[in-house]
C-alpha atoms as a PDB file:
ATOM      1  CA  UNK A   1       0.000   0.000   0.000  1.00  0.00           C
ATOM      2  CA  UNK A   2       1.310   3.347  -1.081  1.00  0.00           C
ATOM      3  CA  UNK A   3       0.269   6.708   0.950  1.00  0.00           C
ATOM      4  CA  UNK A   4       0.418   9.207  -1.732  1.00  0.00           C
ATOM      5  CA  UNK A   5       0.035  11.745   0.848  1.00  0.00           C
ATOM      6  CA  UNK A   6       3.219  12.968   1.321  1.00  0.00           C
ATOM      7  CA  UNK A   7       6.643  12.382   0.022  1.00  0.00           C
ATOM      8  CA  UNK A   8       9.847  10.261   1.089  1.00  0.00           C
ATOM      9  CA  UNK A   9      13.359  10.582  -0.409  1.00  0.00           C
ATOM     10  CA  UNK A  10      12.379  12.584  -3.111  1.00  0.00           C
ATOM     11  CA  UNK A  11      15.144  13.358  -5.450  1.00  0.00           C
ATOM     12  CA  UNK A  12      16.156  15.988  -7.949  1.00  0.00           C
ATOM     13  CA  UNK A  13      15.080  13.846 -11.035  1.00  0.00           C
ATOM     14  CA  UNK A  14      16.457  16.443 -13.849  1.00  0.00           C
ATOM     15  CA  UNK A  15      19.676  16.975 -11.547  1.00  0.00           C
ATOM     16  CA  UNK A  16      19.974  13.191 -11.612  1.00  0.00           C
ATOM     17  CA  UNK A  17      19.192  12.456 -15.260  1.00  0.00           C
ATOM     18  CA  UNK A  18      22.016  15.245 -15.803  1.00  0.00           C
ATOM     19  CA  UNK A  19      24.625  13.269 -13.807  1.00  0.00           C
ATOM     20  CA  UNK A  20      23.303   9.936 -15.316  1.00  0.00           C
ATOM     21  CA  UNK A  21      24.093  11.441 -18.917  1.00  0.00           C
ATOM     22  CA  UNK A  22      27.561  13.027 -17.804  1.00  0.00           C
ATOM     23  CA  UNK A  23      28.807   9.505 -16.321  1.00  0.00           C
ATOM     24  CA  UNK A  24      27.977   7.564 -19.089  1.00  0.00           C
ATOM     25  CA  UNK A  25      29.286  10.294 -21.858  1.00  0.00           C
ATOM     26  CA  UNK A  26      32.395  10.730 -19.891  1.00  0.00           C
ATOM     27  CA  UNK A  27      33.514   7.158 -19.827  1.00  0.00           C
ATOM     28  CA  UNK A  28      32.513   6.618 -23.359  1.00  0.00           C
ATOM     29  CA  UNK A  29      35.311   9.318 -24.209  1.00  0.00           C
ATOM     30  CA  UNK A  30      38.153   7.772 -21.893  1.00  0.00           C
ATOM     31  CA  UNK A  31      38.001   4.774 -24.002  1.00  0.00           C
ATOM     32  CA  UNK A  32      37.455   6.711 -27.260  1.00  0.00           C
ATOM     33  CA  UNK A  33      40.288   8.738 -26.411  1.00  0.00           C
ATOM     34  CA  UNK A  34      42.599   5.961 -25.289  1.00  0.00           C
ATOM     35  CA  UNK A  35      43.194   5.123 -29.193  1.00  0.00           C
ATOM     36  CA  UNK A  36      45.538   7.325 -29.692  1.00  0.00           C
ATOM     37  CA  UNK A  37      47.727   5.439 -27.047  1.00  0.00           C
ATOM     38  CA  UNK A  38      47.801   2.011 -28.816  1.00  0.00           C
ATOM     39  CA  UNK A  39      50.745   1.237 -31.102  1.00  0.00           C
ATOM     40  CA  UNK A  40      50.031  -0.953 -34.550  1.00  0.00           C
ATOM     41  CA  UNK A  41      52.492  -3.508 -32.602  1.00  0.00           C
ATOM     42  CA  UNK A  42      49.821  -4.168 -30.135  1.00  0.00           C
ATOM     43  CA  UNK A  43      46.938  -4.031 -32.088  1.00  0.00           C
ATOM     44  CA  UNK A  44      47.935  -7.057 -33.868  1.00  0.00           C
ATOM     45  CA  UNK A  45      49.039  -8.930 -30.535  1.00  0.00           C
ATOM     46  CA  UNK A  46      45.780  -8.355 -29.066  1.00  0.00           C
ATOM     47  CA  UNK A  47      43.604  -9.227 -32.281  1.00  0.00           C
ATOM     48  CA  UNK A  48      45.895 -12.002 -32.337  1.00  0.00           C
ATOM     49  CA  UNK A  49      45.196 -13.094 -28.849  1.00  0.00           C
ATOM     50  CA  UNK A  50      41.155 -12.577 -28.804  1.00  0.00           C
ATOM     51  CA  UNK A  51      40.126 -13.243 -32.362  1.00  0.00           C
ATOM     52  CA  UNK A  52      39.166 -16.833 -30.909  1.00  0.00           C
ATOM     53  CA  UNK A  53      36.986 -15.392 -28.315  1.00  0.00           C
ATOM     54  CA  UNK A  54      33.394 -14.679 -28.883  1.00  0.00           C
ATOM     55  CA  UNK A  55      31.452 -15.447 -25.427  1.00  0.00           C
ATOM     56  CA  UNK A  56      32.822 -14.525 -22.012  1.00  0.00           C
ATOM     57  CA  UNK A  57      31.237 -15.489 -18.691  1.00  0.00           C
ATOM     58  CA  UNK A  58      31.800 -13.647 -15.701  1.00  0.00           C
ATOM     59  CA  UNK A  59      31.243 -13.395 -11.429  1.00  0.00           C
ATOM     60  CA  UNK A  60      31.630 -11.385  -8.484  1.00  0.00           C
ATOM     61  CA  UNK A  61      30.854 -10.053  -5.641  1.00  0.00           C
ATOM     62  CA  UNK A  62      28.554  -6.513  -5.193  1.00  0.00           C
ATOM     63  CA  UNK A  63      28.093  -3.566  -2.845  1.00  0.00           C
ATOM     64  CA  UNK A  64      25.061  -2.195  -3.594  1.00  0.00           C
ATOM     65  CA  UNK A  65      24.528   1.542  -2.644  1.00  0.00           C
ATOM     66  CA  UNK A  66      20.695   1.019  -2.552  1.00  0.00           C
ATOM     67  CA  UNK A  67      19.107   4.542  -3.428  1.00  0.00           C
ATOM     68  CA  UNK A  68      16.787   4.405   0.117  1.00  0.00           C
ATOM     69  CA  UNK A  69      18.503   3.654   2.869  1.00  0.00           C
ATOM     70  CA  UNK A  70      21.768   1.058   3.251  1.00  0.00           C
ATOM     71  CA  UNK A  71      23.589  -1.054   1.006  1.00  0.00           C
ATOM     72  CA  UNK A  72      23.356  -4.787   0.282  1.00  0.00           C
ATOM     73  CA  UNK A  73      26.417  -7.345  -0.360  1.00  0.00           C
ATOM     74  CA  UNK A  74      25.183  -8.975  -3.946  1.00  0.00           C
ATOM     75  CA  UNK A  75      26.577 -11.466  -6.208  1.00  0.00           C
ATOM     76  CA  UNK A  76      26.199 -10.453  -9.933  1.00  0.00           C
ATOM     77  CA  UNK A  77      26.583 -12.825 -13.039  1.00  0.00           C
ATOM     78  CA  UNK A  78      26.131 -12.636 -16.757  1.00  0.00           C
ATOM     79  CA  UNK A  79      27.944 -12.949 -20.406  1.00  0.00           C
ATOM     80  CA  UNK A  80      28.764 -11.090 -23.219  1.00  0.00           C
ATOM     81  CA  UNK A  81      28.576 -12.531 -26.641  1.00  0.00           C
ATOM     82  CA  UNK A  82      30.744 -10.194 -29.072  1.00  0.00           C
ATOM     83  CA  UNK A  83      29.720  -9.372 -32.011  1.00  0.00           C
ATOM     84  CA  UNK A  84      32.444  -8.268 -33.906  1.00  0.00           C
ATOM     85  CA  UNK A  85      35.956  -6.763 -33.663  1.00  0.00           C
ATOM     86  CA  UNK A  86      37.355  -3.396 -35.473  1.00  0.00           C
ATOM     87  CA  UNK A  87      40.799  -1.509 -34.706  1.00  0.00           C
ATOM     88  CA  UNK A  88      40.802  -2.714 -31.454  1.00  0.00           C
ATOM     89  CA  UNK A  89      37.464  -2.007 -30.122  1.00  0.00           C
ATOM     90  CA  UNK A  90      34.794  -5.138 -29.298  1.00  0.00           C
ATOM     91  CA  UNK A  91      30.915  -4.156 -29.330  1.00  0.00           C
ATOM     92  CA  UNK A  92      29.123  -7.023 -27.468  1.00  0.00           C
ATOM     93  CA  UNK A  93      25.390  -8.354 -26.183  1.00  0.00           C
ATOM     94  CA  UNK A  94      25.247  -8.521 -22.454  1.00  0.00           C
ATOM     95  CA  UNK A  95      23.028 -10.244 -19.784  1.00  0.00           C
ATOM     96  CA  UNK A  96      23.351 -10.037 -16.462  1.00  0.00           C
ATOM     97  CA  UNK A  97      21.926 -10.212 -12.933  1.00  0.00           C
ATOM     98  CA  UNK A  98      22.117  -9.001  -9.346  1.00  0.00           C
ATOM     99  CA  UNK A  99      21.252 -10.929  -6.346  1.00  0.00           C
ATOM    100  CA  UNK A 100      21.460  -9.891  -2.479  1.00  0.00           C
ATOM    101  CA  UNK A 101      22.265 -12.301  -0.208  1.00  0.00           C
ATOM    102  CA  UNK A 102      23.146  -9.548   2.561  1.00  0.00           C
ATOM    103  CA  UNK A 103      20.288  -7.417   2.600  1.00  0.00           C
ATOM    104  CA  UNK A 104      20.036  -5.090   5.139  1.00  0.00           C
ATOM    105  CA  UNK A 105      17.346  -4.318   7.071  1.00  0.00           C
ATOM    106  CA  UNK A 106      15.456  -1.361   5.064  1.00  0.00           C
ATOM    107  CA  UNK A 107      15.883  -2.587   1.166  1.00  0.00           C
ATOM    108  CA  UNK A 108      17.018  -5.753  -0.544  1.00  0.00           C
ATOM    109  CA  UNK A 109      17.286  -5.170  -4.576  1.00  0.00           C
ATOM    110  CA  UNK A 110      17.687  -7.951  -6.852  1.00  0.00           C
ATOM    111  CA  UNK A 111      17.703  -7.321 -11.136  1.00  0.00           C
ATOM    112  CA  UNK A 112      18.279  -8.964 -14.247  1.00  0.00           C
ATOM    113  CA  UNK A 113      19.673  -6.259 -17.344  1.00  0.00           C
ATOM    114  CA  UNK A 114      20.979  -6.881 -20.747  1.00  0.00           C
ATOM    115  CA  UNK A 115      22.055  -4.251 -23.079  1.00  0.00           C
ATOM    116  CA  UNK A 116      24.995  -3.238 -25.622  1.00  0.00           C
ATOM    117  CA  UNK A 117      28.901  -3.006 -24.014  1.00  0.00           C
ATOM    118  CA  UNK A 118      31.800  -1.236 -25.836  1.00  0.00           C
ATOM    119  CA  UNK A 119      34.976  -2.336 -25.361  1.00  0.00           C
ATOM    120  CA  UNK A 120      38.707  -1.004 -26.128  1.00  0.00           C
ATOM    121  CA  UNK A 121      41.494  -3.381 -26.206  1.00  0.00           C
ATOM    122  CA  UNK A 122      44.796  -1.962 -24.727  1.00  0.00           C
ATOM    123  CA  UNK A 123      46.779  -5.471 -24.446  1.00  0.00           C
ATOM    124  CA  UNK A 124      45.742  -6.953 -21.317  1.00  0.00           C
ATOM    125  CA  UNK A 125      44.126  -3.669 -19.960  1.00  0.00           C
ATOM    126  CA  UNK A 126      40.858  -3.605 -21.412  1.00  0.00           C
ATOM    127  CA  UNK A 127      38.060  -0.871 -19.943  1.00  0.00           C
ATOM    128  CA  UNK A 128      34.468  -0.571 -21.486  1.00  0.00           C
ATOM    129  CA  UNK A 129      31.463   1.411 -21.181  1.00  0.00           C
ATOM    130  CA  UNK A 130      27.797  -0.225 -21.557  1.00  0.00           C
ATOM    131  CA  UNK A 131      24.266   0.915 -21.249  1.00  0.00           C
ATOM    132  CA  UNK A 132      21.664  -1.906 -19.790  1.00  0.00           C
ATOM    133  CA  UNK A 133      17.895  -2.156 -19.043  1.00  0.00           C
ATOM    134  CA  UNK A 134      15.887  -4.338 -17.674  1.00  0.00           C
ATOM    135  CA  UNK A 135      13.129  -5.128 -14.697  1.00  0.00           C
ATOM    136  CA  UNK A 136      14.159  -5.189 -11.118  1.00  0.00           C
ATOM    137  CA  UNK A 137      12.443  -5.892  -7.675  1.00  0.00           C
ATOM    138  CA  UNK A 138      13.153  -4.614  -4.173  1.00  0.00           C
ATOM    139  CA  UNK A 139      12.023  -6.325  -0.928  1.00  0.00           C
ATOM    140  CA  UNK A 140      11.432  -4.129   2.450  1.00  0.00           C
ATOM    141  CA  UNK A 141      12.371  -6.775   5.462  1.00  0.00           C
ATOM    142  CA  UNK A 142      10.845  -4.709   7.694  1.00  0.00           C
ATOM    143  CA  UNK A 143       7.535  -4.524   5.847  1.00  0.00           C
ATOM    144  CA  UNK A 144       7.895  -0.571   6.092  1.00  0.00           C
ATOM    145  CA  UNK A 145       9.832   2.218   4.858  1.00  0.00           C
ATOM    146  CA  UNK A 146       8.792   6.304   5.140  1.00  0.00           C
ATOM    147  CA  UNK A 147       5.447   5.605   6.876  1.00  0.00           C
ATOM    148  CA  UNK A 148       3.984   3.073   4.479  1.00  0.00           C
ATOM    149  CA  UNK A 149       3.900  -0.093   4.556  1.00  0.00           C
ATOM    150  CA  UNK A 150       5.537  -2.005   1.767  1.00  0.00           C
ATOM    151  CA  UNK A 151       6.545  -5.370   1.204  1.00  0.00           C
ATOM    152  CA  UNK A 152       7.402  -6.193  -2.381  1.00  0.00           C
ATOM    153  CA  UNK A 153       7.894  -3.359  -5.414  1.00  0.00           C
ATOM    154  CA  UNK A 154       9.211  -3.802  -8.778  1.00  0.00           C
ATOM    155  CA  UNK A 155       9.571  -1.835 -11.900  1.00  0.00           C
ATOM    156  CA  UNK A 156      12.133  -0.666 -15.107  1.00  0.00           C
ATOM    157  CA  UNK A 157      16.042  -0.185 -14.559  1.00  0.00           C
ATOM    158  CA  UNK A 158      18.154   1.549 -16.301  1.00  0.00           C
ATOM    159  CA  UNK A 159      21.758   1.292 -16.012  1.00  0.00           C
ATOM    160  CA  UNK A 160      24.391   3.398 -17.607  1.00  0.00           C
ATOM    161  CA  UNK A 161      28.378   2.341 -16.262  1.00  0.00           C
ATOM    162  CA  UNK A 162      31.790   0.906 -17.509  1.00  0.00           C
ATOM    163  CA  UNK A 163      34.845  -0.862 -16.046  1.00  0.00           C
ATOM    164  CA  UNK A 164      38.080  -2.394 -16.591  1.00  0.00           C
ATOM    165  CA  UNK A 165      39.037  -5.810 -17.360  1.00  0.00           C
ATOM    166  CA  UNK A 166      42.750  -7.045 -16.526  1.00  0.00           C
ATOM    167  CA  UNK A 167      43.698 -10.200 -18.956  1.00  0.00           C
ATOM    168  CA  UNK A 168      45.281 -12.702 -16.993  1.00  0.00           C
ATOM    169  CA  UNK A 169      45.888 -15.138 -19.572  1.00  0.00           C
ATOM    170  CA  UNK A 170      44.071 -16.219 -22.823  1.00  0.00           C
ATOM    171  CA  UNK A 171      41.061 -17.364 -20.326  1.00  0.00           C
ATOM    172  CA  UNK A 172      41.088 -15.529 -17.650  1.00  0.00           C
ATOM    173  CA  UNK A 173      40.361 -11.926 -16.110  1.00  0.00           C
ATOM    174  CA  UNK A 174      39.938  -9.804 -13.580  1.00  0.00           C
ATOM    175  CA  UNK A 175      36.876  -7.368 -13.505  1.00  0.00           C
ATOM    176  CA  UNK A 176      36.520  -3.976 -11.776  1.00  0.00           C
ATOM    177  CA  UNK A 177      32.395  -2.903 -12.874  1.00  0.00           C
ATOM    178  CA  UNK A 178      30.348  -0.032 -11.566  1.00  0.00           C
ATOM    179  CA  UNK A 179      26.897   0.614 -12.744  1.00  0.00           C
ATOM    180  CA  UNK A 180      24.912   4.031 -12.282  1.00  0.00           C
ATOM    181  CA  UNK A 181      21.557   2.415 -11.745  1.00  0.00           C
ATOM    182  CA  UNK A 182      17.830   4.626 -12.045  1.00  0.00           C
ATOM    183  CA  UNK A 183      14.408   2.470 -10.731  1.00  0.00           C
ATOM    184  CA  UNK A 184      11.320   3.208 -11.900  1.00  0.00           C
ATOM    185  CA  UNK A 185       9.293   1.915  -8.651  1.00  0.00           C
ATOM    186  CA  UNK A 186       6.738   4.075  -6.517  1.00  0.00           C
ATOM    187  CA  UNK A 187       8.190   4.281  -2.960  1.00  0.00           C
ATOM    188  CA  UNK A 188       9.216   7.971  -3.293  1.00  0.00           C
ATOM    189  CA  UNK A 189       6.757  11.157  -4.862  1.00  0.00           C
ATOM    190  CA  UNK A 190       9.227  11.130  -7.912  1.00  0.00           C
ATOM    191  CA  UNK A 191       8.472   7.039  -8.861  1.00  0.00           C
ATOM    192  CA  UNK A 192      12.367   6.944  -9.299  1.00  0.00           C
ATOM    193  CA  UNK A 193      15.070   6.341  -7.154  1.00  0.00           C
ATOM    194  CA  UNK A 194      18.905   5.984  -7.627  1.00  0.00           C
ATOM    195  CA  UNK A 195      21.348   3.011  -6.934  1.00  0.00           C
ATOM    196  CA  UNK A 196      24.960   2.340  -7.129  1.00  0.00           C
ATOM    197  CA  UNK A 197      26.639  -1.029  -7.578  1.00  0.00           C
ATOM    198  CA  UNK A 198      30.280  -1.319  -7.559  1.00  0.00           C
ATOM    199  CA  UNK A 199      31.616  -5.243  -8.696  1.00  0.00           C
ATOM    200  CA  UNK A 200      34.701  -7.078  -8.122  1.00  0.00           C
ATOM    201  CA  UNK A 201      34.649 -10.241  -9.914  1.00  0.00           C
ATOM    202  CA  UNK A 202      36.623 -13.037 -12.435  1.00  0.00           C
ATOM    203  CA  UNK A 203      35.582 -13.285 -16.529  1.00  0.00           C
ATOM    204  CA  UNK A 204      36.310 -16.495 -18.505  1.00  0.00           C
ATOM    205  CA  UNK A 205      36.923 -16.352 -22.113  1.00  0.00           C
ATOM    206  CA  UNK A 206      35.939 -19.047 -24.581  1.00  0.00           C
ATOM    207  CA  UNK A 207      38.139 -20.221 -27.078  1.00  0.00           C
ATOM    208  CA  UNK A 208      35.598 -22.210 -29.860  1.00  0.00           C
ATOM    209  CA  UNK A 209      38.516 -21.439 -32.549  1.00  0.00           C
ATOM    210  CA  UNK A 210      41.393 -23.374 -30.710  1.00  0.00           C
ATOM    211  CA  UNK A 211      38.438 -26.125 -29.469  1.00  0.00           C
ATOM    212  CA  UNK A 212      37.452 -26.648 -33.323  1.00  0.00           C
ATOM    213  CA  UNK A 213      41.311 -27.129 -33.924  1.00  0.00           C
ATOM    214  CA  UNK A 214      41.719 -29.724 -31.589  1.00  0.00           C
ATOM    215  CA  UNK A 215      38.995 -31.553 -32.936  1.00  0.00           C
ATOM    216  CA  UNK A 216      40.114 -31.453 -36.625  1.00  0.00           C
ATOM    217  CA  UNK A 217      43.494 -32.054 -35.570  1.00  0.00           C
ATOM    218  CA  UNK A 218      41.920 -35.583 -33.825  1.00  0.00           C
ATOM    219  CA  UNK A 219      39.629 -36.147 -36.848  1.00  0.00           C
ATOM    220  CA  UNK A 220      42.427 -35.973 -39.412  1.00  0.00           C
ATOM    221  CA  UNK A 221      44.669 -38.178 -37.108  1.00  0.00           C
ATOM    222  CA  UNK A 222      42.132 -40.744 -36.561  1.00  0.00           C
ATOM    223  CA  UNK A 223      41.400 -40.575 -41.143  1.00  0.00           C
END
């Protein structure tokens, strides 16, 4: 039950949309901008080194600044399944969800997002920025929060953010995500409020190239 009586938490909404658009256009120039600092040399080692790669898995662990009040610890899992490659940057499809499994005690949020991530390819150092949307759900353990009572809301994410992935080895990477995250659900007078997620986590690359090798290379052995 909503009281639509008065007003909790509101927030600026065009102040927020402002700082939204800012984050998302200023990390899509850092990686823009970071072309001018790769050499032809290691272009070609790094095209060499990912052509073979075209879905990547990854995992970690969450703090979720939740928007109301307190933060949850999450784990957050998904893929990306890349499209195509050109002069070192890597467009891709991405899915991926957010679970809390420390909640809190005013707000637990939990969503699943896909969207489009852009990626730049410095070597092993490779950052990205990505724009998601999807449908996410917050539970109130207290049954309460600013007066009303509240149990169970849910509505329309949208998540602008970026990060850096570290290449470990031809497999393997370490993953450094944040996500600038605006709800669509009607616990404040706005019907928005504002999140925060910032991930530390492992990717694993797929190598279906070197896999199809292996197999022709047995085929032809066994012929």
């Amino acid at each position: 039950m909503l009281d639509n009586s008065r007003s909790y938490c509101v927030p600026r909404c065009k102040g927020h949309t402002r700082i939204l658009l800012k984050l998302h256009r200023l990390a899509l120039c850092l990686v823009l901008t970071g072309t001018v600092l790769t050499t032809s040399s290691s272009a070609q080692a790094t095209a060499t080194a990912s052509a073979t790669s075209n879905l990547e898995l990854f995992g970690g662990v969450s703090k979720v600044y939740t928007g109301i009040q307190g933060q949850n610890t999450s784990f957050t899992a998904g893929g990306d399944f890349i499209l195509r490659r050109f002069a070192g940057f890597v467009p891709s499809a991405e899915v991926r969800g957010t679970y809390a499994f420390r909640k809190g005690n005013i707000a637990a949020e939990k969503n699943i997002l896909g969207g489009i991530k852009l990626t730049r390819e410095f070597g092993s150092v490779h950052p990205y920025v990505d724009f998601l949307a999807g449908r996410g759900s917050i539970n109130f353990p207290n049954k309460t929060y600013g007066g009303s009572l509240y149990e169970y809301v849910s509505g329309t994410v949208l998540s602008p953010g970026g990060g850096i992935d570290f290449s470990l080895d031809s497999h393997w990477s370490a993953k450094l995500d944040f996500q600038y995250q605006r709800w669509g659900v009607p616990v404040t007078g706005s019907g928005s409020i504002y999140s925060r997620s910032v991930t530390a986590g492992v990717e694993y690359r797929f190598n279906f190239d070197s896999l199809g090798r292996r197999h022709k290379k047995t085929r032809d052995y066994k012929d």
